[in-house]
C-alpha atoms as a PDB file:
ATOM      1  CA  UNK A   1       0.000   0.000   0.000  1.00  0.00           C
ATOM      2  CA  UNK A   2       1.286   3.480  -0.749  1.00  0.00           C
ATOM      3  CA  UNK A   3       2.122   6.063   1.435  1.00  0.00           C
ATOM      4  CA  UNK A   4       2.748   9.701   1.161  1.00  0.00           C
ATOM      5  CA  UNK A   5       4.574  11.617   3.687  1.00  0.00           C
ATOM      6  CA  UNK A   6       5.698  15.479   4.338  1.00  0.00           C
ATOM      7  CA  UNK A   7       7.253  17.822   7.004  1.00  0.00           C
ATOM      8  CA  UNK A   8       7.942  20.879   8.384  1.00  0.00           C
ATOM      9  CA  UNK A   9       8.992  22.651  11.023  1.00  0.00           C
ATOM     10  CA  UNK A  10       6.861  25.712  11.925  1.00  0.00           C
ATOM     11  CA  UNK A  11       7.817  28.008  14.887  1.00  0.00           C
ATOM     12  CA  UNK A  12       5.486  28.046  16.978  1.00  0.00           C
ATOM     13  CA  UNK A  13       5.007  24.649  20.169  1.00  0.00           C
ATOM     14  CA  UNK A  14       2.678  21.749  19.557  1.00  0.00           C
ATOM     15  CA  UNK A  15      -0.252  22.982  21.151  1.00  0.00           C
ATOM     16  CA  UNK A  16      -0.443  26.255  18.321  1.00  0.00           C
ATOM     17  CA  UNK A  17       0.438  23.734  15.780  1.00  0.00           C
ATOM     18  CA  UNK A  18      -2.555  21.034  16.626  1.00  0.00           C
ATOM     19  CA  UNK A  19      -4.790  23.986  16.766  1.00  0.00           C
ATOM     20  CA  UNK A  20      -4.429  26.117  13.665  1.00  0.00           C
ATOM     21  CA  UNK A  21      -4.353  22.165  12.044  1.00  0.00           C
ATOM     22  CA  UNK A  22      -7.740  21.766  13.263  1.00  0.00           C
ATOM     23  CA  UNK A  23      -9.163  25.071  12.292  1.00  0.00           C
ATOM     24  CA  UNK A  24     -12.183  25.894  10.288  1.00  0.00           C
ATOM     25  CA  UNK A  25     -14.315  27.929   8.082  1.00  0.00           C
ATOM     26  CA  UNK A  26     -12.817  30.655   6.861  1.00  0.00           C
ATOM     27  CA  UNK A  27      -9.765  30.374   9.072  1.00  0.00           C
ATOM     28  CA  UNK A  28      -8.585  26.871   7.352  1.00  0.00           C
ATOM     29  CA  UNK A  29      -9.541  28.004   4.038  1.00  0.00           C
ATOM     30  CA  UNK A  30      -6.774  30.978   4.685  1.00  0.00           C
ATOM     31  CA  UNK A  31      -4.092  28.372   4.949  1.00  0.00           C
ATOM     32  CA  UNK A  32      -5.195  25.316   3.211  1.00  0.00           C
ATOM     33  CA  UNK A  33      -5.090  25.374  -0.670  1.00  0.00           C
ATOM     34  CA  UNK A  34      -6.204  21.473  -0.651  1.00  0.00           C
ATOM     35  CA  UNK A  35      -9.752  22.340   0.926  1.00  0.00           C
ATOM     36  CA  UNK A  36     -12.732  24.688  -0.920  1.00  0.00           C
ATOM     37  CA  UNK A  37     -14.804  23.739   1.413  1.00  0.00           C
ATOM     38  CA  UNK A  38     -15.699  21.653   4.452  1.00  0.00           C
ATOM     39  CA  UNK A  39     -18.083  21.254   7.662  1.00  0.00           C
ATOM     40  CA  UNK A  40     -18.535  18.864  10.207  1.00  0.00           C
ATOM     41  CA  UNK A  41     -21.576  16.597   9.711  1.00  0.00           C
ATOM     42  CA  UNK A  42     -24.666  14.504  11.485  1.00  0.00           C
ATOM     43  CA  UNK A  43     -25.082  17.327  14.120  1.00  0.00           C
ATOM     44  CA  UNK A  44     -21.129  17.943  15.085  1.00  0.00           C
ATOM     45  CA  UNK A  45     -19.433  20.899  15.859  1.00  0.00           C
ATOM     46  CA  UNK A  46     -16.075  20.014  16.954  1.00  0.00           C
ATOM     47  CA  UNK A  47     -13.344  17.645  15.976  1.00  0.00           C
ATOM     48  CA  UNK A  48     -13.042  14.510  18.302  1.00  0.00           C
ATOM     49  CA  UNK A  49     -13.048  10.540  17.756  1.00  0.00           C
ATOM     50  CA  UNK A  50     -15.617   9.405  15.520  1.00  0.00           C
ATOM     51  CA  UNK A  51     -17.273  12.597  14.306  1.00  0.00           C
ATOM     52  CA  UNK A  52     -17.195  12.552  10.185  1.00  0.00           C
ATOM     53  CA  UNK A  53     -16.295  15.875   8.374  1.00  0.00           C
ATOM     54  CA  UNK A  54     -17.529  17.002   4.682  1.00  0.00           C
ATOM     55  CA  UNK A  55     -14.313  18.284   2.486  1.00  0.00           C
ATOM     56  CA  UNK A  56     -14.730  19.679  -1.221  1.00  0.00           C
ATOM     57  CA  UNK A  57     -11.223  19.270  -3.036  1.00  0.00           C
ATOM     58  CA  UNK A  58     -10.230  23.140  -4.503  1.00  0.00           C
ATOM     59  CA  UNK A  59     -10.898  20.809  -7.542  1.00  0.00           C
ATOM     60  CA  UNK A  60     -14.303  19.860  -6.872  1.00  0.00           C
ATOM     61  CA  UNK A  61     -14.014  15.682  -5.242  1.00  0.00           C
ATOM     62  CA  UNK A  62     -15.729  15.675  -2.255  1.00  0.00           C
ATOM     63  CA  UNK A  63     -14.599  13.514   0.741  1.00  0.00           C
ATOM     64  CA  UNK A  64     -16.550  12.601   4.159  1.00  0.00           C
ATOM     65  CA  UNK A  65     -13.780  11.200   6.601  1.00  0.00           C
ATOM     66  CA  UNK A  66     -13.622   9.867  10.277  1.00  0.00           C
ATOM     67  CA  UNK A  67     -11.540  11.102  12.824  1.00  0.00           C
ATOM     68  CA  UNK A  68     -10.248   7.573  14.120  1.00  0.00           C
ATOM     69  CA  UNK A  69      -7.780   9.406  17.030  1.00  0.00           C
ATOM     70  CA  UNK A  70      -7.793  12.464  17.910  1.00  0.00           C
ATOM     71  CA  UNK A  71      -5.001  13.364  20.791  1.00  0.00           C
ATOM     72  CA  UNK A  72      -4.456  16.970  21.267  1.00  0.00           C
ATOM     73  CA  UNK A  73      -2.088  18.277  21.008  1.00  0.00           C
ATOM     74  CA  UNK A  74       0.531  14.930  19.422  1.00  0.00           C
ATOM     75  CA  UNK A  75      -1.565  13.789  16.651  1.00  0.00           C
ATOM     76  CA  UNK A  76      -5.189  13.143  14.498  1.00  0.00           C
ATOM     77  CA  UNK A  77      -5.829  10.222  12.671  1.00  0.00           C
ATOM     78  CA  UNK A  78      -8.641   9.824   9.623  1.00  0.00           C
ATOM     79  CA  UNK A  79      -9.835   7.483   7.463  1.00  0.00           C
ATOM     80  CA  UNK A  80     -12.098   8.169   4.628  1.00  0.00           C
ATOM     81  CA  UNK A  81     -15.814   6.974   4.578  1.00  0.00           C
ATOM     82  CA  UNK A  82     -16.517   7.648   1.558  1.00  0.00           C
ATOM     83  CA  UNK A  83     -14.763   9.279  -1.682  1.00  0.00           C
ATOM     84  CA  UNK A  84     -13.266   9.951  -5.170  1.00  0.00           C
ATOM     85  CA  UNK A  85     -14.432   6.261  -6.965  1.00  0.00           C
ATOM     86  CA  UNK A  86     -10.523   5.387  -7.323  1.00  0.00           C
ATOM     87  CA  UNK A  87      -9.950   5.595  -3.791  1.00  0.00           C
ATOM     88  CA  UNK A  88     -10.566   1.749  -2.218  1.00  0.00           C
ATOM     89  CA  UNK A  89      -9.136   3.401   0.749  1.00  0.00           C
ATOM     90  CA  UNK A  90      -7.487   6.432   1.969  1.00  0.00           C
ATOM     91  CA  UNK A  91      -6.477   7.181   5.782  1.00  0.00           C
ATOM     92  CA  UNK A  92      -4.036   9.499   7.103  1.00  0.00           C
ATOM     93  CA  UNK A  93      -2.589  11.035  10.381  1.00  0.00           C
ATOM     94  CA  UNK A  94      -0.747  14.275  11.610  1.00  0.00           C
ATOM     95  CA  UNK A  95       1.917  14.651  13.654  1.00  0.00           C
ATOM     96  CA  UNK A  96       3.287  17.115  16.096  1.00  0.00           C
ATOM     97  CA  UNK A  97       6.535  17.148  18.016  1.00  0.00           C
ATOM     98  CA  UNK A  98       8.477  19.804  19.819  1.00  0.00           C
ATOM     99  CA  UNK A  99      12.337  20.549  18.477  1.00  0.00           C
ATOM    100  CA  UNK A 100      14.114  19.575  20.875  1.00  0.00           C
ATOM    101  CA  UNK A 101      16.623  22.654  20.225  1.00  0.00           C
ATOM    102  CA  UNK A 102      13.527  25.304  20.114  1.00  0.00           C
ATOM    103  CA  UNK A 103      10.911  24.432  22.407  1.00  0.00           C
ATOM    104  CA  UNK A 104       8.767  27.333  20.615  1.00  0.00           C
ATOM    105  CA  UNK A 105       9.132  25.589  17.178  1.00  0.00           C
ATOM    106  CA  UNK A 106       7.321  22.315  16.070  1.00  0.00           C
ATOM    107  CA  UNK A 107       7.754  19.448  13.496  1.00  0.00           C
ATOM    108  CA  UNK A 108       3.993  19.164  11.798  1.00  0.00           C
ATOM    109  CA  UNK A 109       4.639  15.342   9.974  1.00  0.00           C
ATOM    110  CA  UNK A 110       1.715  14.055   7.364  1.00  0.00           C
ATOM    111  CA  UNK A 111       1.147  10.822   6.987  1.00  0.00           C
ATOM    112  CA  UNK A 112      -1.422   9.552   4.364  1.00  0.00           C
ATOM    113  CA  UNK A 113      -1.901   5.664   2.840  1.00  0.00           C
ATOM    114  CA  UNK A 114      -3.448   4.913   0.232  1.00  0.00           C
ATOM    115  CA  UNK A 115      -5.064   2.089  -2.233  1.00  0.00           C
ATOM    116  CA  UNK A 116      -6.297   2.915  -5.697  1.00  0.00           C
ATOM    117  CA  UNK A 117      -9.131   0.604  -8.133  1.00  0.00           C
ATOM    118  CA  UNK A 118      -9.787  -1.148  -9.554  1.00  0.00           C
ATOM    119  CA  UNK A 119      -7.300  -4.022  -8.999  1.00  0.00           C
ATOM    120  CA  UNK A 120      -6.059  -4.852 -12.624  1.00  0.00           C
ATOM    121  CA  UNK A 121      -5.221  -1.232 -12.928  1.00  0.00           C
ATOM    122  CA  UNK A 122      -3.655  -0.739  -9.263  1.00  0.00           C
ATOM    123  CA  UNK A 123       0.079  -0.500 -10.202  1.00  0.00           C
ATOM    124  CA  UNK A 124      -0.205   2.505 -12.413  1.00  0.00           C
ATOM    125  CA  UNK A 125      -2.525   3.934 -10.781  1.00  0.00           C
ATOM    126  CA  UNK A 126      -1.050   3.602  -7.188  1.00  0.00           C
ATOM    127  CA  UNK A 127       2.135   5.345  -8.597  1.00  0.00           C
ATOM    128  CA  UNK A 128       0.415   8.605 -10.439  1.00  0.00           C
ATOM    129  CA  UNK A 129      -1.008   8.749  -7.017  1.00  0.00           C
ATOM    130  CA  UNK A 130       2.250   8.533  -5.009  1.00  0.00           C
ATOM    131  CA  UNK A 131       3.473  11.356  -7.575  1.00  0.00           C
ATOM    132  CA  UNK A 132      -0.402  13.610  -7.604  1.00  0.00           C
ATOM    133  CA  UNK A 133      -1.535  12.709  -3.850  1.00  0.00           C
ATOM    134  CA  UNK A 134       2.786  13.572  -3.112  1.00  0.00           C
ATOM    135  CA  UNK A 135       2.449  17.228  -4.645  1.00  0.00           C
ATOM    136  CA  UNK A 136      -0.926  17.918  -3.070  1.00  0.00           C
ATOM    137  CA  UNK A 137       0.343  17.041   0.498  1.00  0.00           C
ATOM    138  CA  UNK A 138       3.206  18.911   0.063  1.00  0.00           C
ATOM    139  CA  UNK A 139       1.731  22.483  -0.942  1.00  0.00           C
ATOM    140  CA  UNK A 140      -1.252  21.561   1.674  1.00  0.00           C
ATOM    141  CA  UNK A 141       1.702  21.155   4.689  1.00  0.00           C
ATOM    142  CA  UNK A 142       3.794  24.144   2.973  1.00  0.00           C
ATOM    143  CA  UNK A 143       0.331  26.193   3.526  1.00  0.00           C
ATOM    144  CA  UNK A 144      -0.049  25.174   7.220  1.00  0.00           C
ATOM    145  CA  UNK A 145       3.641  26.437   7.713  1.00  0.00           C
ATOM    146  CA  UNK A 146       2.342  29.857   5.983  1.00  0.00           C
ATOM    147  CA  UNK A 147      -1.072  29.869   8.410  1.00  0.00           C
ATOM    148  CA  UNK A 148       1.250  28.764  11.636  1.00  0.00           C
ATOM    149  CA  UNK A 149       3.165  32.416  10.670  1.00  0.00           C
ATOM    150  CA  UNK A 150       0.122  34.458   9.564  1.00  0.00           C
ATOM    151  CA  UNK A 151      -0.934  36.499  12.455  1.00  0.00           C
ATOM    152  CA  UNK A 152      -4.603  36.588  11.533  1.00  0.00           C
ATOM    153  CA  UNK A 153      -4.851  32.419  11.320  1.00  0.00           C
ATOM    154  CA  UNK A 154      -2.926  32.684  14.857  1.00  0.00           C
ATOM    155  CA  UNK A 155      -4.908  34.958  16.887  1.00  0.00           C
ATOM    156  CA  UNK A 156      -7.981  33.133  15.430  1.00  0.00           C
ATOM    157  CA  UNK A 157      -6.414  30.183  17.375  1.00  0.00           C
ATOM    158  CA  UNK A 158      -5.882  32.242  20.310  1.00  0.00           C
ATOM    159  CA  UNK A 159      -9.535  33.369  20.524  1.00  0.00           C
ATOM    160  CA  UNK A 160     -10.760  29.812  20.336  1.00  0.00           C
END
């Protein structure tokens, strides 16, 4: 099964990190060129283990995924529901861990996994999706390093 991974280190601690990755509305659509829109669903309002979110790709695929962890302020699992047709399954989980040599500074990891389908046509397919699912998750996590640094995204996070 594939996997895609990215990081960064953004300067601000874990806590800031976790929280400006779990923003929303018009605060995560500031920082996050993957997502044109998204909303928690079946009567939600916050992020926690189990509750399913809505996300519209900037290209128009739509996504409802599961939070299957959800540990503030270390890490957040997912797992999609349901998705893009070529998906069979798609799960991912974010990261966050001090620098040891800053304690004001943060390494944000992305994790995502992957299978494509149909099966005759998985070993193309799973490797134009290494390369197009690679690019996306790297411009998504070079955006979160932009929103951990913009000082609108970051008092948003202080107000919450």
């Amino acid at each position: 099964m594939p996997v895609v991974e990215a990081s960064v280190t953004v300067p601000v601690p874990p806590e800031v990190a976790f929280a400006v990755s779990q923003t929303t509305g018009e605060t995560r659509y500031r920082w996050d060129p993957f997502v044109r829109s998204q909303h928690f669903v079946a009567g939600a309002t916050a992020p926690g283990k189990g509750v399913r979110t809505f996300t519209r790709h900037r290209l128009g695929a739509t996504m409802i995924s599961e939070y299957v962890s959800y540990n503030p302020p270390t890490n957040v699992g997912m797992k999609m529901v349901r998705g893009p047709w070529f998906f069979a399954m798609m799960a991912g989980g974010w990261r966050f861990a001090p620098v040891a040599t800053d304690p004001g500074s943060c390494v944000a990891t992305w994790r995502y996994n992957f299978q494509c389908r149909p099966a005759w046509l998985r070993p193309v397919a799973e490797r134009i999706g290494t390369w197009m699912l690679g690019r996306e998750i790297r411009q998504r996590i070079a955006g979160f390093a932009r929103g951990c640094a913009d000082p609108v995204v970051l008092a948003a996070v202080a107000a919450a």
